[in-house]
N, C-alpha and C. Protein backbone atom coordinates (compact mmCIF):
# COMPACT_ATOMS: atom_id res chain seq x y z
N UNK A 1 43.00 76.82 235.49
CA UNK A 1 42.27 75.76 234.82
C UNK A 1 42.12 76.15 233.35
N UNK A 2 42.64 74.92 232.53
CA UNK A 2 42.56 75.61 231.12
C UNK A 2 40.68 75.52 230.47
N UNK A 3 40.62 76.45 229.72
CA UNK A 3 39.25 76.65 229.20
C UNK A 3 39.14 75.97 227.94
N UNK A 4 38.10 75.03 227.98
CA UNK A 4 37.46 73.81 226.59
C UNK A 4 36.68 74.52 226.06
N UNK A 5 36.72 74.41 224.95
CA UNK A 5 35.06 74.60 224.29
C UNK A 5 34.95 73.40 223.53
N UNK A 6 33.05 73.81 223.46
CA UNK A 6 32.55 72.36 222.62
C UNK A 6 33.37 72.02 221.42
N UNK A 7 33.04 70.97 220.86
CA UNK A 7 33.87 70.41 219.80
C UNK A 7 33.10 71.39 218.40
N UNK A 8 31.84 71.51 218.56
CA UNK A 8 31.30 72.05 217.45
C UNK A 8 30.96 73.52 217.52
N UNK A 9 31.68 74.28 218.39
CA UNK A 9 32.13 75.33 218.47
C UNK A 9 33.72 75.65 217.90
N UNK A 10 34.75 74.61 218.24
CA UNK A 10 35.77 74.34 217.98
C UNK A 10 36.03 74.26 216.02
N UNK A 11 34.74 73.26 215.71
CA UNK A 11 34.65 72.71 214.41
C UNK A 11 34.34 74.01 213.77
N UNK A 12 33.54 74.81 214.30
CA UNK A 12 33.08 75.52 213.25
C UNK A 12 33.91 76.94 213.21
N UNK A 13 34.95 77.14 214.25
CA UNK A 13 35.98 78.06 213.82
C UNK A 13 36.87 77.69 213.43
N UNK A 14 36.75 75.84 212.87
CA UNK A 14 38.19 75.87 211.96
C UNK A 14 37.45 76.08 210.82
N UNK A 15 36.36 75.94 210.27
CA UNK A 15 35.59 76.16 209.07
C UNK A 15 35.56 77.48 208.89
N UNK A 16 35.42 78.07 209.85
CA UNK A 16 35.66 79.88 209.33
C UNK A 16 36.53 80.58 209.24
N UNK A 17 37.67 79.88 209.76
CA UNK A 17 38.92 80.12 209.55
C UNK A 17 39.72 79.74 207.76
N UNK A 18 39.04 78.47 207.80
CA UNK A 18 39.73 78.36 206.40
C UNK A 18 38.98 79.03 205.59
N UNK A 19 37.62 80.02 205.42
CA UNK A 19 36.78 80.65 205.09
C UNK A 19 37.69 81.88 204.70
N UNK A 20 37.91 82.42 206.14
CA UNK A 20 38.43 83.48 205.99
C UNK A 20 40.15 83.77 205.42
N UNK A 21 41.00 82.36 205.24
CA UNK A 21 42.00 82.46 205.20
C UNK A 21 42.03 82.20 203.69
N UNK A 22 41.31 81.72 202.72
CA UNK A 22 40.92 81.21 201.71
C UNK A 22 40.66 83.06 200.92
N UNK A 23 39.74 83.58 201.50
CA UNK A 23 39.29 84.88 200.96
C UNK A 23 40.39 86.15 201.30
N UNK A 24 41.18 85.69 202.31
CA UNK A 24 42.67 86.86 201.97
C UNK A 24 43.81 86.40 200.41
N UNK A 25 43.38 85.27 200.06
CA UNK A 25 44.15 84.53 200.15
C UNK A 25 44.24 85.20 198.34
N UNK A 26 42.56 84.67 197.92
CA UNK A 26 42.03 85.30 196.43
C UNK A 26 42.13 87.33 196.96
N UNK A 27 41.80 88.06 197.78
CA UNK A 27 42.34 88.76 197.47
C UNK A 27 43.56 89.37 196.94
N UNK A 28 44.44 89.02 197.90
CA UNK A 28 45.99 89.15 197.62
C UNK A 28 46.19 88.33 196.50
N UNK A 29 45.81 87.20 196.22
CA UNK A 29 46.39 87.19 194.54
C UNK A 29 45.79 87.99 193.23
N UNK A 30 44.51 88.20 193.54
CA UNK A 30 43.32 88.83 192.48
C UNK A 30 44.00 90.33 192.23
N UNK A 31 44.85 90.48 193.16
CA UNK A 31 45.30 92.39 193.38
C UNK A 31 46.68 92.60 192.49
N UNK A 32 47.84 90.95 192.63
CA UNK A 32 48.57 91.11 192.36
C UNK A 32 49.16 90.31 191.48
N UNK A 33 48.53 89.07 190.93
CA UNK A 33 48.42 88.44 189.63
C UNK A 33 48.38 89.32 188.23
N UNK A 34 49.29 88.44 187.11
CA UNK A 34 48.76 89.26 185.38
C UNK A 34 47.96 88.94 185.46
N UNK A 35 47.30 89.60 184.26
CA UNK A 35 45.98 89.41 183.77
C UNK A 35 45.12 88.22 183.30
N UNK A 36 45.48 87.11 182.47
CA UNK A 36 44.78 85.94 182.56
C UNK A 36 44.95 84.90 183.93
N UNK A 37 45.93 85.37 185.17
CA UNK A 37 46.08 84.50 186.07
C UNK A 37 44.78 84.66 187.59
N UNK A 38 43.92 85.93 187.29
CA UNK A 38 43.22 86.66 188.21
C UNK A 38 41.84 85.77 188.08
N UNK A 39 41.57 85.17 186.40
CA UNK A 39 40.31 84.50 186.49
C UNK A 39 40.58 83.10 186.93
N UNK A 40 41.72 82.25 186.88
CA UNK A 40 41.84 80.77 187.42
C UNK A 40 42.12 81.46 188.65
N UNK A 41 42.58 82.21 189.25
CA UNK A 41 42.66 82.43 190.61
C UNK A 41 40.78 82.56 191.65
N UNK A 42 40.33 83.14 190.71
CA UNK A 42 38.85 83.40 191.39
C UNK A 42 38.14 82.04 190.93
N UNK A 43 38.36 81.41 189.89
CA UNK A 43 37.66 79.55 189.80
C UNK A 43 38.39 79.34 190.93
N UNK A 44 39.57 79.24 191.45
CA UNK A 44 40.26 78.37 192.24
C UNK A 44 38.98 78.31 193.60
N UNK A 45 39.15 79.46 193.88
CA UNK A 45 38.45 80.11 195.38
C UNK A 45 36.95 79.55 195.14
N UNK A 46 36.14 79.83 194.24
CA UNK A 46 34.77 79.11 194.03
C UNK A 46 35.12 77.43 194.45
N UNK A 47 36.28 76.72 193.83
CA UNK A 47 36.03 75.37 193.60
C UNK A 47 36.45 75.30 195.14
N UNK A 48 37.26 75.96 196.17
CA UNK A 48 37.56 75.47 197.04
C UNK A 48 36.33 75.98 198.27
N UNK A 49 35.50 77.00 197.96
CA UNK A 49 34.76 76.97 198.95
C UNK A 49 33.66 76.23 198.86
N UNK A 50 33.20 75.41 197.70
CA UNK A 50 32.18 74.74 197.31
C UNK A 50 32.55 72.89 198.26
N UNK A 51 34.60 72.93 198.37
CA UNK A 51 34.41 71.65 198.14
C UNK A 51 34.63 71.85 199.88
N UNK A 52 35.13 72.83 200.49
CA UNK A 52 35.32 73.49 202.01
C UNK A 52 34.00 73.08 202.83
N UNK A 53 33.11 73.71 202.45
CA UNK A 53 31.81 73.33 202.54
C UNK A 53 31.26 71.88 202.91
N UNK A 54 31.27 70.99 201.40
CA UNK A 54 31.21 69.97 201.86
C UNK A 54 31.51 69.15 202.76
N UNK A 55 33.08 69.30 202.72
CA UNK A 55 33.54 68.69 203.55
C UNK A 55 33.17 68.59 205.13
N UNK A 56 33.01 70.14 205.79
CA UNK A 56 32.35 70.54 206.82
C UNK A 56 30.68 70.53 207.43
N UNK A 57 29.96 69.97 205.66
CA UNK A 57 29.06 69.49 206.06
C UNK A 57 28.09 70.39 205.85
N UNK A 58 28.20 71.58 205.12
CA UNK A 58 27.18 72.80 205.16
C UNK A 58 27.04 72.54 204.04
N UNK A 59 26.77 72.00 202.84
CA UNK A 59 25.84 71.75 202.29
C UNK A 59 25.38 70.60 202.28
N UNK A 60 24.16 70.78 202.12
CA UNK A 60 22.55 69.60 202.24
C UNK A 60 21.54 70.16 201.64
N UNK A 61 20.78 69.26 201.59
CA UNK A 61 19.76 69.73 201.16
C UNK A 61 18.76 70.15 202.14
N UNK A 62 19.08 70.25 203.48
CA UNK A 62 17.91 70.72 204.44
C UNK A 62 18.43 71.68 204.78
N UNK A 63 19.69 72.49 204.42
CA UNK A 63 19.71 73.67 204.78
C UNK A 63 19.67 75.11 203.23
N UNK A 64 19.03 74.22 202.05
CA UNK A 64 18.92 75.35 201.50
C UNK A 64 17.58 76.36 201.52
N UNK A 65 17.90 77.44 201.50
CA UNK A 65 17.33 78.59 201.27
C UNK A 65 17.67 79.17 202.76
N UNK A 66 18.44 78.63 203.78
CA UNK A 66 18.87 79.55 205.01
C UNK A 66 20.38 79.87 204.79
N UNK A 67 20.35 80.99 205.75
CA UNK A 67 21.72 82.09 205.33
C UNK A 67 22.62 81.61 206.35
N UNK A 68 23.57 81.84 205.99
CA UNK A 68 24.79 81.31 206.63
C UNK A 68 25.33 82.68 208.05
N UNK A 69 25.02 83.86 207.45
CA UNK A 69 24.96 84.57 208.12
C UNK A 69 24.03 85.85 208.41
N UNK A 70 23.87 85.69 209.59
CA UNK A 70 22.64 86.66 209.69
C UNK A 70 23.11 88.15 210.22
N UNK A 71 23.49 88.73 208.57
CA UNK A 71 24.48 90.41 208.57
C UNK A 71 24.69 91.04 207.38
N UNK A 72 23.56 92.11 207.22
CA UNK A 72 24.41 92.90 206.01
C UNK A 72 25.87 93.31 205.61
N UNK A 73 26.27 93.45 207.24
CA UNK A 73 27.74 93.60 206.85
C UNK A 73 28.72 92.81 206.62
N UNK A 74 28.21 91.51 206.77
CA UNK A 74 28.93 90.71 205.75
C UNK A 74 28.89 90.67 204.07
N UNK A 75 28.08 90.69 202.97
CA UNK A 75 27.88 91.21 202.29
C UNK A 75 28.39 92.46 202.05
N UNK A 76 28.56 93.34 202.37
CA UNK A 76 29.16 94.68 202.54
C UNK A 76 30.36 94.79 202.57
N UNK A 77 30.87 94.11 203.66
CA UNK A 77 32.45 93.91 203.62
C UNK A 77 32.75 93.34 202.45
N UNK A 78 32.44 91.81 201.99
CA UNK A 78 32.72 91.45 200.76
C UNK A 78 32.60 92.14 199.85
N UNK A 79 31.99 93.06 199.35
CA UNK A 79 32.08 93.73 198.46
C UNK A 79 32.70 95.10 198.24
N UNK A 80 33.14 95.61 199.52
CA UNK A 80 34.06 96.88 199.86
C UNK A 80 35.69 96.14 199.12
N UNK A 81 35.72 95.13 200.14
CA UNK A 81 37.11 94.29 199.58
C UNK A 81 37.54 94.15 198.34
N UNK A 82 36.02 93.41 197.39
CA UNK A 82 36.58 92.99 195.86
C UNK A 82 36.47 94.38 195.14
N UNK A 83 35.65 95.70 195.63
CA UNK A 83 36.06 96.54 194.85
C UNK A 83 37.28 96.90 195.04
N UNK A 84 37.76 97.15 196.26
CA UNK A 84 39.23 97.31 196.44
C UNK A 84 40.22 96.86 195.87
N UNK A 85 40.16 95.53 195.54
CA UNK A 85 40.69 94.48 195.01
C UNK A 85 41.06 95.11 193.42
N UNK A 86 39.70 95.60 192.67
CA UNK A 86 39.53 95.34 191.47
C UNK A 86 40.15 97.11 190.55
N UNK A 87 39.73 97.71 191.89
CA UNK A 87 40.77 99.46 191.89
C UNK A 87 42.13 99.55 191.50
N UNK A 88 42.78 98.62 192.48
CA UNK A 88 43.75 98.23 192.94
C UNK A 88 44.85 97.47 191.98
N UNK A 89 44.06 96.92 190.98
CA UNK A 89 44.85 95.74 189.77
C UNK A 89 45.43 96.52 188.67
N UNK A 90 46.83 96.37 188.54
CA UNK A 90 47.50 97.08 187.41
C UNK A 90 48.15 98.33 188.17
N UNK A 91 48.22 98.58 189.08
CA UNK A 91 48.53 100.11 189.48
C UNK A 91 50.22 99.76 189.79
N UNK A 92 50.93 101.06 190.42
CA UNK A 92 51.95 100.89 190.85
C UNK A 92 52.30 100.49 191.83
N UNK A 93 50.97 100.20 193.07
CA UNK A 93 51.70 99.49 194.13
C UNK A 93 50.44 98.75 194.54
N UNK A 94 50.23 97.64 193.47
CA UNK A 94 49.50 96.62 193.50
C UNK A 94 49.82 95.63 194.63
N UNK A 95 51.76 95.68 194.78
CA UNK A 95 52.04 94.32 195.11
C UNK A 95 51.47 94.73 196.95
N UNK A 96 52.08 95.73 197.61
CA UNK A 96 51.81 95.75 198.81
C UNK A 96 50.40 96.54 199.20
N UNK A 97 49.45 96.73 198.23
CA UNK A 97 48.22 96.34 198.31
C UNK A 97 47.20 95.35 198.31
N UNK A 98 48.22 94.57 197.52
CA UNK A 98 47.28 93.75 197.48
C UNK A 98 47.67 92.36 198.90
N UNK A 99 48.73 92.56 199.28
CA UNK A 99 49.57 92.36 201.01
C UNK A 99 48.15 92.78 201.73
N UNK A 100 48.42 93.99 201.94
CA UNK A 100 47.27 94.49 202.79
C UNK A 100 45.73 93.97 202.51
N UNK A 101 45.36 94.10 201.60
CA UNK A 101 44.42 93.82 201.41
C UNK A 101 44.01 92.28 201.62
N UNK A 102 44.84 90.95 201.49
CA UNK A 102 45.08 89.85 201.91
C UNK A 102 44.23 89.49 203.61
N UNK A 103 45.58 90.87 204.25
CA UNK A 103 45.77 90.44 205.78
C UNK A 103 44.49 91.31 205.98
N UNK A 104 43.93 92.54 205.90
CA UNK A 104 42.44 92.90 206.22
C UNK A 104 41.34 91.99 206.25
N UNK A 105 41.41 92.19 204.89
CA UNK A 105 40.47 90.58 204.13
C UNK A 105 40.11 89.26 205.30
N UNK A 106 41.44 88.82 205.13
CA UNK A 106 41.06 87.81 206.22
C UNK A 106 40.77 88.30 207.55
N UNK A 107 41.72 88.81 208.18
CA UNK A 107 41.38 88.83 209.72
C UNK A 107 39.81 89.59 209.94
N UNK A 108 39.22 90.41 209.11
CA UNK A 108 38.43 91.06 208.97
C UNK A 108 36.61 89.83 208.91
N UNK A 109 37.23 89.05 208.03
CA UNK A 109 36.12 88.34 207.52
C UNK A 109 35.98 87.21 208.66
N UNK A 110 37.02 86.66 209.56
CA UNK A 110 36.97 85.80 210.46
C UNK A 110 36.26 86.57 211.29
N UNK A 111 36.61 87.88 211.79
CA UNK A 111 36.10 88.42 212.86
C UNK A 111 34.16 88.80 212.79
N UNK A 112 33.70 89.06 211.39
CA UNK A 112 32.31 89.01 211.13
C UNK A 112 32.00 87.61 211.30
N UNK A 113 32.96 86.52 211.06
CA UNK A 113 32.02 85.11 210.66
C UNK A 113 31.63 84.64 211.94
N UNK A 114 32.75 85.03 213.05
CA UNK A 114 33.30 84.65 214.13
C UNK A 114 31.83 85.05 215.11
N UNK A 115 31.51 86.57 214.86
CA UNK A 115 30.35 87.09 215.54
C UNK A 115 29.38 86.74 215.33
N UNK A 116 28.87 87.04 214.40
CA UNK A 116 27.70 86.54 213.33
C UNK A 116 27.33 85.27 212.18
N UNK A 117 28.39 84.37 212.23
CA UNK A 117 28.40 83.24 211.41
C UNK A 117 27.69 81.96 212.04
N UNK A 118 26.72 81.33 210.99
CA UNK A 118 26.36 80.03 211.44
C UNK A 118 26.76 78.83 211.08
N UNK A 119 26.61 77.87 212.07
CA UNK A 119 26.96 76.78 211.51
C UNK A 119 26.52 75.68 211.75
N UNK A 120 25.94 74.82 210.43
CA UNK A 120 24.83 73.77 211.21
C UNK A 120 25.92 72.84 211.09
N UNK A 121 25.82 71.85 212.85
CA UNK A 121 26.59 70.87 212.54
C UNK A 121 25.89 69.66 212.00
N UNK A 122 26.94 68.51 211.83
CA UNK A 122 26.41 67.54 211.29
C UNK A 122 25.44 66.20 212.12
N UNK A 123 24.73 66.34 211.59
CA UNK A 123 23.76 65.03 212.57
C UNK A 123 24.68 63.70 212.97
N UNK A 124 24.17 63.11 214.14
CA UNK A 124 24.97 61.83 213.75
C UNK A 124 24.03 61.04 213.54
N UNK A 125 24.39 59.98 212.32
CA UNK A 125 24.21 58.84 212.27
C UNK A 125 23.37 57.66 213.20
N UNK A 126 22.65 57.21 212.72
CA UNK A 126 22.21 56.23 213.56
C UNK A 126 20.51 56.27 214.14
């Protein structure tokens, strides 16, 4: 018998998926981009998780001031990564670091969001 899950269980690991596929995504270019292409690369990633968001419905105004995830080591990881990231820029083997660092990145960040990630769904109507 094949196994369902809810729809808004479903919904909210495609939202953390493009979360997480979005943040390999600015790593691996942030590692291995010249130099003026690293800051439109990091606007890019802001404008797309702002508009990611919306779309999915996590921002409102009744959910500000609550956390999306309840984990230091999310925070932690993110910031192990972009220092990595930022070590990593200009060197001699930027390009297949910054590869790696891509595929960590993501599979890494799905797997915290995956455990520990929230997600308010959207009300319906009516």
């Amino acid at each position: 018998m094949a196994r369902t899950e809810p729809p808004v269980l479903r919904t909210a690991r495609q939202y953390w998926l493009g979360l997480s596929l979005a943040f390999g995504v600015f790593l691996g270019f942030f590692t291995t981009v010249p130099s003026p292409w690293h800051l439109v690369n990091a606007g890019a990633f802001l404008v797309f998780i702002v508009v990611h968001a919306a779309v999915y419905g996590q921002v409102k105004p009744g959910l500000q001031g609550k956390l999306a995830i309840n984990s230091a080591s999310f925070g932690l990881l993110i910031m192990i990564l972009i220092v990595a990231a930022f070590v990593s820029r200009d060197s001699a083997f930027s390009l297949p670091l910054g590869i790696g660092l891509a595929v960590v990145g993501g599979a890494s960040m799905f797997w915290v969001l995956a455990r520990r990630g929230r997600f308010y769904p959207k009300q319906p109507k009516g």
